[in-house]
PDB file of N, CA and C in Angstrom:
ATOM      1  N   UNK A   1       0.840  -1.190   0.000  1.00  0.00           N
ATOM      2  CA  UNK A   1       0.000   0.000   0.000  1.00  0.00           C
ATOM      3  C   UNK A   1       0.882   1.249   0.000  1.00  0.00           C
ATOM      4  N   UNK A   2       0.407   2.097  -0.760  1.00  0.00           N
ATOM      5  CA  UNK A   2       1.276   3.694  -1.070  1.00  0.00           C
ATOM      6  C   UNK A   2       0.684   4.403   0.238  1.00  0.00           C
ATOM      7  N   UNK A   3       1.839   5.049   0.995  1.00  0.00           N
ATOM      8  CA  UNK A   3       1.294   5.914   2.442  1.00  0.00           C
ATOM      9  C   UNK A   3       1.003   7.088   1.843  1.00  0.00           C
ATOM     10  N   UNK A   4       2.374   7.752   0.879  1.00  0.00           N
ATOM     11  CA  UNK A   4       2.681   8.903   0.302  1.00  0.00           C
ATOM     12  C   UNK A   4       0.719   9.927  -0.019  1.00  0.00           C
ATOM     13  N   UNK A   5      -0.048   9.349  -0.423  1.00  0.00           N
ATOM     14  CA  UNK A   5      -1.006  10.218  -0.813  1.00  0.00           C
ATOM     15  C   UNK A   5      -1.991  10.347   0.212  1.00  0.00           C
ATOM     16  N   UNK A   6      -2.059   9.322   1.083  1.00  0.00           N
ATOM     17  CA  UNK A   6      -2.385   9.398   2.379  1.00  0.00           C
ATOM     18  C   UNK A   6      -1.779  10.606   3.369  1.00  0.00           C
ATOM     19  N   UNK A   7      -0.130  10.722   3.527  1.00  0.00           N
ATOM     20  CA  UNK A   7       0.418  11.478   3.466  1.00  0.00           C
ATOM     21  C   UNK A   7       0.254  12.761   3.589  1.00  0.00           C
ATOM     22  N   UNK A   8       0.199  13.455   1.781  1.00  0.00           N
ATOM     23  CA  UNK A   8      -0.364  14.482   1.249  1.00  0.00           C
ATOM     24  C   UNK A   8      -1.363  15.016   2.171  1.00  0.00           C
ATOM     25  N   UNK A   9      -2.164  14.147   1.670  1.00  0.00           N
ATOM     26  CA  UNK A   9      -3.670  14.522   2.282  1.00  0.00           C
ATOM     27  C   UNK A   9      -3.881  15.317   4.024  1.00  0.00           C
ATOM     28  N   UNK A  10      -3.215  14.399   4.640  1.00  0.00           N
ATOM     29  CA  UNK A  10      -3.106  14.646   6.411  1.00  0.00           C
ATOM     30  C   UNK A  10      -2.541  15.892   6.256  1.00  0.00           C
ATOM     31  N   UNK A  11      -0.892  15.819   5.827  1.00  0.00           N
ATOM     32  CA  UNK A  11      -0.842  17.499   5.890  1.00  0.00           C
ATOM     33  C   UNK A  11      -1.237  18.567   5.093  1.00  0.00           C
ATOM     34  N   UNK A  12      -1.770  18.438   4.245  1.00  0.00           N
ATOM     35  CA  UNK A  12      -2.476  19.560   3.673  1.00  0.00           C
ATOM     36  C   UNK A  12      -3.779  19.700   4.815  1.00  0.00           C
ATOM     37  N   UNK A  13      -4.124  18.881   4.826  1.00  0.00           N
ATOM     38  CA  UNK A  13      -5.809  19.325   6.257  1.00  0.00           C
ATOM     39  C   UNK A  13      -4.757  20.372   7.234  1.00  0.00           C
ATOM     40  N   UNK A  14      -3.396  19.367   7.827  1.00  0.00           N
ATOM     41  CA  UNK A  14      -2.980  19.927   9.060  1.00  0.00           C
ATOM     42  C   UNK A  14      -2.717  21.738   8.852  1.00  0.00           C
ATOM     43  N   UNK A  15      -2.063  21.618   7.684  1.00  0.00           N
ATOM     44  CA  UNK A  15      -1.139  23.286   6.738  1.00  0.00           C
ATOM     45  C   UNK A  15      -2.819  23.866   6.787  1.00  0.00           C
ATOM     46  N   UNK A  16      -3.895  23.927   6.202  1.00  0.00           N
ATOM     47  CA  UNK A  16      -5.142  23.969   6.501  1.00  0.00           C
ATOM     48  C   UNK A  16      -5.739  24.515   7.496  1.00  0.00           C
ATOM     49  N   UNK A  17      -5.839  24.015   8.401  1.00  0.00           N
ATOM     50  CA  UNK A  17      -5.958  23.784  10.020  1.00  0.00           C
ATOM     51  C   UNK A  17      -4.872  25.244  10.724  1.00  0.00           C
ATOM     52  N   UNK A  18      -3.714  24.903  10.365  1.00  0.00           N
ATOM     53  CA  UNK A  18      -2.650  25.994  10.632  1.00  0.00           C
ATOM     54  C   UNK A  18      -3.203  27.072  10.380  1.00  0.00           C
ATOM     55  N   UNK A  19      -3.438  27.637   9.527  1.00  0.00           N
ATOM     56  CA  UNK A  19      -3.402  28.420   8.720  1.00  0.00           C
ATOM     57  C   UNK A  19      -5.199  29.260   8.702  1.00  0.00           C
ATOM     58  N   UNK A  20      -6.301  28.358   9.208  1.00  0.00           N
ATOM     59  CA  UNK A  20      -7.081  29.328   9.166  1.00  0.00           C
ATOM     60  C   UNK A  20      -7.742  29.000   7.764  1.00  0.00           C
ATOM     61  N   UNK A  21      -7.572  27.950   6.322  1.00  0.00           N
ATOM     62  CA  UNK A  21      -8.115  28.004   5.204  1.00  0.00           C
ATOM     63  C   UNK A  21      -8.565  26.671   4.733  1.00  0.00           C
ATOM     64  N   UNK A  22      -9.633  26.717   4.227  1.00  0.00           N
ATOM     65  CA  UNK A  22     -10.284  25.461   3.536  1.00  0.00           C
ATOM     66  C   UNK A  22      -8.935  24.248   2.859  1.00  0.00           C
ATOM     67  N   UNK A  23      -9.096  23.506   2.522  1.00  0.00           N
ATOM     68  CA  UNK A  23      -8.436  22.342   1.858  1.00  0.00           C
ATOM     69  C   UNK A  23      -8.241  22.626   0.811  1.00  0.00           C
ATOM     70  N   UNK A  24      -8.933  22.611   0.171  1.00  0.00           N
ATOM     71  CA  UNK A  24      -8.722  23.535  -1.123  1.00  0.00           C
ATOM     72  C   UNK A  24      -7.628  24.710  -1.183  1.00  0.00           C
ATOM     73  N   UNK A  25      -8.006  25.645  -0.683  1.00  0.00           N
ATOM     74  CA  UNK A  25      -7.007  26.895  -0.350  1.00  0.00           C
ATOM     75  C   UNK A  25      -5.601  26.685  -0.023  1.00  0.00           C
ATOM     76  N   UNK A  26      -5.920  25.252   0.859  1.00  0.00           N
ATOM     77  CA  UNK A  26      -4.096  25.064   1.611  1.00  0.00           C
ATOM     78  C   UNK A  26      -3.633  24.436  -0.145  1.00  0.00           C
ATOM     79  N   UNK A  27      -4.370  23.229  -0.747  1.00  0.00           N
ATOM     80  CA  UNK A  27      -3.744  22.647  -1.825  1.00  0.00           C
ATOM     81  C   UNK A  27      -3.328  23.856  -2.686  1.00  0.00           C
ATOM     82  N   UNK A  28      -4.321  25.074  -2.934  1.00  0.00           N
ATOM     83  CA  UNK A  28      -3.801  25.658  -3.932  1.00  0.00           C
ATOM     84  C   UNK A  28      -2.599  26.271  -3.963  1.00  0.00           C
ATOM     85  N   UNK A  29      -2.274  26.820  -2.361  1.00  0.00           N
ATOM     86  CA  UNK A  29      -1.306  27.892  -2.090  1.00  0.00           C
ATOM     87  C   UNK A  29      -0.106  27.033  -1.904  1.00  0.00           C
ATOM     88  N   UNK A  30      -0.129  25.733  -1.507  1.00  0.00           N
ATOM     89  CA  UNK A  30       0.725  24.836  -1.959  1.00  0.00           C
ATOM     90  C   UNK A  30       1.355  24.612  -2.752  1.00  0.00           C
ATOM     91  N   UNK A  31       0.530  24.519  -4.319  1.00  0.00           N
ATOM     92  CA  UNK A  31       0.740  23.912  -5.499  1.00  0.00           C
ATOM     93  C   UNK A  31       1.884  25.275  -6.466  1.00  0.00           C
ATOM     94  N   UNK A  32       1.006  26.319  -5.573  1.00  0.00           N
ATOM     95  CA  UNK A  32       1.737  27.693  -6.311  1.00  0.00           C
ATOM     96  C   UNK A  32       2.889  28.179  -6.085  1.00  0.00           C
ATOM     97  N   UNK A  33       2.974  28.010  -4.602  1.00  0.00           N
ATOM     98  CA  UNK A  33       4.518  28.260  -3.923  1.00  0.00           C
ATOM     99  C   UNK A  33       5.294  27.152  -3.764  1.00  0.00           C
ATOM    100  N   UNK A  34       5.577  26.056  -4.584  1.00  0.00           N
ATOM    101  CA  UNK A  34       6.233  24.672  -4.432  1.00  0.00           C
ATOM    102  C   UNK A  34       6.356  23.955  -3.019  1.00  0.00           C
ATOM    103  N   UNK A  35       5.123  23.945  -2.768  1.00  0.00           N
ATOM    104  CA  UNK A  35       4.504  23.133  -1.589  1.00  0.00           C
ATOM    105  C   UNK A  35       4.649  21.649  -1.534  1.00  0.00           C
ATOM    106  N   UNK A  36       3.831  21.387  -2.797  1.00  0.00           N
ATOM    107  CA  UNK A  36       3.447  20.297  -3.055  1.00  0.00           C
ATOM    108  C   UNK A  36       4.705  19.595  -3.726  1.00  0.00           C
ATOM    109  N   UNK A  37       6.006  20.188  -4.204  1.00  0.00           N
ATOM    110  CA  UNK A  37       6.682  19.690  -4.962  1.00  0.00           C
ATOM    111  C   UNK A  37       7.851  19.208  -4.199  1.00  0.00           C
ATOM    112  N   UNK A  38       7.667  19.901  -3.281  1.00  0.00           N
ATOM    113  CA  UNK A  38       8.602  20.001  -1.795  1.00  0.00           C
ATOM    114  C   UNK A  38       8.441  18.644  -1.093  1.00  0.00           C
ATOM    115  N   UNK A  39       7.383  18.495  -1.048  1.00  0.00           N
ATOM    116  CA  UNK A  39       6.467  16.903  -0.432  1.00  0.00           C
ATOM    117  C   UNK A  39       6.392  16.329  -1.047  1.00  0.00           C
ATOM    118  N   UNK A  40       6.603  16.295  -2.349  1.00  0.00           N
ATOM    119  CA  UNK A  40       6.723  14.767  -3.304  1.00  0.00           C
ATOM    120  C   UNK A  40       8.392  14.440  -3.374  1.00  0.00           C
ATOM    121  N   UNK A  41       9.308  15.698  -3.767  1.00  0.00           N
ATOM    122  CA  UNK A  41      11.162  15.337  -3.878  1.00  0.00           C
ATOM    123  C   UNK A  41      10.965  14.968  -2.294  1.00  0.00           C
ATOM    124  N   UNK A  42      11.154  15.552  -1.057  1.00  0.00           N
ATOM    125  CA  UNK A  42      11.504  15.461   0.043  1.00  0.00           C
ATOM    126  C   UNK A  42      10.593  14.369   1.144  1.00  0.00           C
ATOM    127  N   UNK A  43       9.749  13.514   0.524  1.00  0.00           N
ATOM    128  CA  UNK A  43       8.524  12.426   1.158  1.00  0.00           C
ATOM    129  C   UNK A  43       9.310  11.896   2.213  1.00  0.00           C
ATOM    130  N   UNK A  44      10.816  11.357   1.598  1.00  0.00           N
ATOM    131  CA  UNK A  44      11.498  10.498   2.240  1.00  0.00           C
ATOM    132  C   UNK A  44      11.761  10.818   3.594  1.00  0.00           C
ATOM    133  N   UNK A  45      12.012  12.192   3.920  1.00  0.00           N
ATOM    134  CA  UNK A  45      12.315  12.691   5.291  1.00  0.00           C
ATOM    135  C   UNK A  45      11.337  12.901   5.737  1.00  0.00           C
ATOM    136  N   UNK A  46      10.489  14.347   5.284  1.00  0.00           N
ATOM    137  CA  UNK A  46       9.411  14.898   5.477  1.00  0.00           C
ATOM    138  C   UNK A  46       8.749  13.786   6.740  1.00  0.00           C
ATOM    139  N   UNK A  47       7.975  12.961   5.612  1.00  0.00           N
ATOM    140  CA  UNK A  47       7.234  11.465   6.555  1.00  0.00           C
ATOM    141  C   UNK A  47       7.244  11.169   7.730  1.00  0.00           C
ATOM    142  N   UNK A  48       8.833  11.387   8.253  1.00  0.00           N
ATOM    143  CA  UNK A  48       9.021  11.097   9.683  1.00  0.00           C
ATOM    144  C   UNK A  48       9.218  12.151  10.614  1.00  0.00           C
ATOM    145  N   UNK A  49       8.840  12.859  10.159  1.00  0.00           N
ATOM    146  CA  UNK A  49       8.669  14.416  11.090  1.00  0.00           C
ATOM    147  C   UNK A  49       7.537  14.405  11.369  1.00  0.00           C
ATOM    148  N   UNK A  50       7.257  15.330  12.626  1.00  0.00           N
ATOM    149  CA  UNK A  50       6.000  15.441  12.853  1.00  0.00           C
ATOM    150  C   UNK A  50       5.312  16.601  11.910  1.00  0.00           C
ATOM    151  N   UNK A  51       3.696  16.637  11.888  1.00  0.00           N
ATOM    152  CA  UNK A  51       3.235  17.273  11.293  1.00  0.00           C
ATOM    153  C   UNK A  51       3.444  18.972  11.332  1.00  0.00           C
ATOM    154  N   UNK A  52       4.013  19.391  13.114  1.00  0.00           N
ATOM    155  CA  UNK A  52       3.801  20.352  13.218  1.00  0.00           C
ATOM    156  C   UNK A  52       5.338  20.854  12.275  1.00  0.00           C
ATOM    157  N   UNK A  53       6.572  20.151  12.144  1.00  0.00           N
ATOM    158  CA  UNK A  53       7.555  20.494  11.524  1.00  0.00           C
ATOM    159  C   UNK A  53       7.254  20.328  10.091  1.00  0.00           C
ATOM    160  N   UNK A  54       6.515  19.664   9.667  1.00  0.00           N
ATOM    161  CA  UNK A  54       6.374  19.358   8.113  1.00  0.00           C
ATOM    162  C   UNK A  54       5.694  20.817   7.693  1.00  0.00           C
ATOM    163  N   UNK A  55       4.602  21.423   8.958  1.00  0.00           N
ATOM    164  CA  UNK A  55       4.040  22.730   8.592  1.00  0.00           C
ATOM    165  C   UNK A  55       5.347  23.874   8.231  1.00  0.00           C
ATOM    166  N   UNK A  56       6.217  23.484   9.073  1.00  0.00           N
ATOM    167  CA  UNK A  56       7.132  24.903   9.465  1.00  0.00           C
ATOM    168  C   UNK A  56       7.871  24.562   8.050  1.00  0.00           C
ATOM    169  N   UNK A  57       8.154  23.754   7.875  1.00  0.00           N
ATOM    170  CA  UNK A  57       9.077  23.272   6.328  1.00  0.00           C
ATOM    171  C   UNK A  57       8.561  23.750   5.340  1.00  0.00           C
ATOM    172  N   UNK A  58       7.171  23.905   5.038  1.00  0.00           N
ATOM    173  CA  UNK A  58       6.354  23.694   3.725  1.00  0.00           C
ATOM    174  C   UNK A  58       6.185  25.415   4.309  1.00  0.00           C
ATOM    175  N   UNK A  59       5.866  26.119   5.351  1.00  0.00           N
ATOM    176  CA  UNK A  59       6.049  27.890   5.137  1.00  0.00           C
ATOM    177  C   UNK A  59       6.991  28.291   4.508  1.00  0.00           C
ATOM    178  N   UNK A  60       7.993  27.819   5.303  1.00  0.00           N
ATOM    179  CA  UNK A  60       9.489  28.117   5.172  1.00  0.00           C
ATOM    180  C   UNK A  60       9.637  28.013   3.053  1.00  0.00           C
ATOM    181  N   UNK A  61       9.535  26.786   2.634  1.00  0.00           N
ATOM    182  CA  UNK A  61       9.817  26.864   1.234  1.00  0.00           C
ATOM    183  C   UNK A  61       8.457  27.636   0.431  1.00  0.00           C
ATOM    184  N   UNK A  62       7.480  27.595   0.966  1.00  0.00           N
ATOM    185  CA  UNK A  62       6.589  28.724  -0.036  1.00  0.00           C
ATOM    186  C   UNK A  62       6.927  29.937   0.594  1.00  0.00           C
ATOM    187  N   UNK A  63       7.528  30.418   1.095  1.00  0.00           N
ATOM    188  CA  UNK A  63       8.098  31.657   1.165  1.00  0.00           C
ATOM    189  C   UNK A  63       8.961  32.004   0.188  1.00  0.00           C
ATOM    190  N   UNK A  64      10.072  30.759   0.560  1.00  0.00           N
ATOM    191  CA  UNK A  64      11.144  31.183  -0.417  1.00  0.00           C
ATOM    192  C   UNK A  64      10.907  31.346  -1.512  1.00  0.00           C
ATOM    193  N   UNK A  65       9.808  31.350  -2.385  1.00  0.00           N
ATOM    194  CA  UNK A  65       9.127  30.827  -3.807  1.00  0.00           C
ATOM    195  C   UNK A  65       7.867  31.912  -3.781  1.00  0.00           C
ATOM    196  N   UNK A  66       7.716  32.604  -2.794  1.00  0.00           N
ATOM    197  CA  UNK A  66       6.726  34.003  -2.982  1.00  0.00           C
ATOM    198  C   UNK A  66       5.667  34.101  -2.068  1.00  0.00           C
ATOM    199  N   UNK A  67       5.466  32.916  -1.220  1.00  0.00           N
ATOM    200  CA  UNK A  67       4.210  32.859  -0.865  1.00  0.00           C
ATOM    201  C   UNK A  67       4.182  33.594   0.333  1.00  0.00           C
ATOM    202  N   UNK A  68       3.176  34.128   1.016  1.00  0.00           N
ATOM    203  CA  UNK A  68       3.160  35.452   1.914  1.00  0.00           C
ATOM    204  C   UNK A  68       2.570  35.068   3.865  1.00  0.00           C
ATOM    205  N   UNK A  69       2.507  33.498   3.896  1.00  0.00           N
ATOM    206  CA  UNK A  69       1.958  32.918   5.074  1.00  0.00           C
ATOM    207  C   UNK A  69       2.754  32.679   5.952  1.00  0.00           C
ATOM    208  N   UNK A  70       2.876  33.139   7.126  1.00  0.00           N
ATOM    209  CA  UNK A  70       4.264  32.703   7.867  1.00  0.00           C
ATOM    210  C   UNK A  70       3.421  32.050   9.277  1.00  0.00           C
ATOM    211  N   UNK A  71       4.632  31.552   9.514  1.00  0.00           N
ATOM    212  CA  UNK A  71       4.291  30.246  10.582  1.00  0.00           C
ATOM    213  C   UNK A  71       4.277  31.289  11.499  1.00  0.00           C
ATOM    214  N   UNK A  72       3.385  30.600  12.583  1.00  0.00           N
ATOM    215  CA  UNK A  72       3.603  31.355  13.940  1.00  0.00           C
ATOM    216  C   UNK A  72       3.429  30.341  15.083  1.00  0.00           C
TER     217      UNK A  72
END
């Protein structure tokens, strides 16, 4: 069984959840600021972090890439 989209899914709700925005909203702002691309090259580590660090990771690189949400 593939965890990886299972994965996805949990933290995008969690980034979601963080953040104050629908599922939708977290996927999009994801997809735009290399969120999502971040979590498919980097699964291997990512995975075993907890969610609340996978959040701070995935600010941290849609920042670097434009995006305007910062962790708190």
């Amino acid at each position: 069984m593939d965890f990886k989209p299972s994965y996805f899914i949990m933290t995008i709700r969690k980034f979601a959840e963080h953040y104050s925005l629908s599922c939708k909203q977290a996927y999009q702002y994801l997809k735009r600021y290399a969120g999502i691309a971040f979590l498919d090259d980097c699964f291997e580590a990512e995975h075993t972090l907890s969610f609340e660090d996978a959040i701070e990771d995935l600010s941290r690189v849609c920042q670097n890439h434009g995006g305007y949400l910062r962790y708190a």
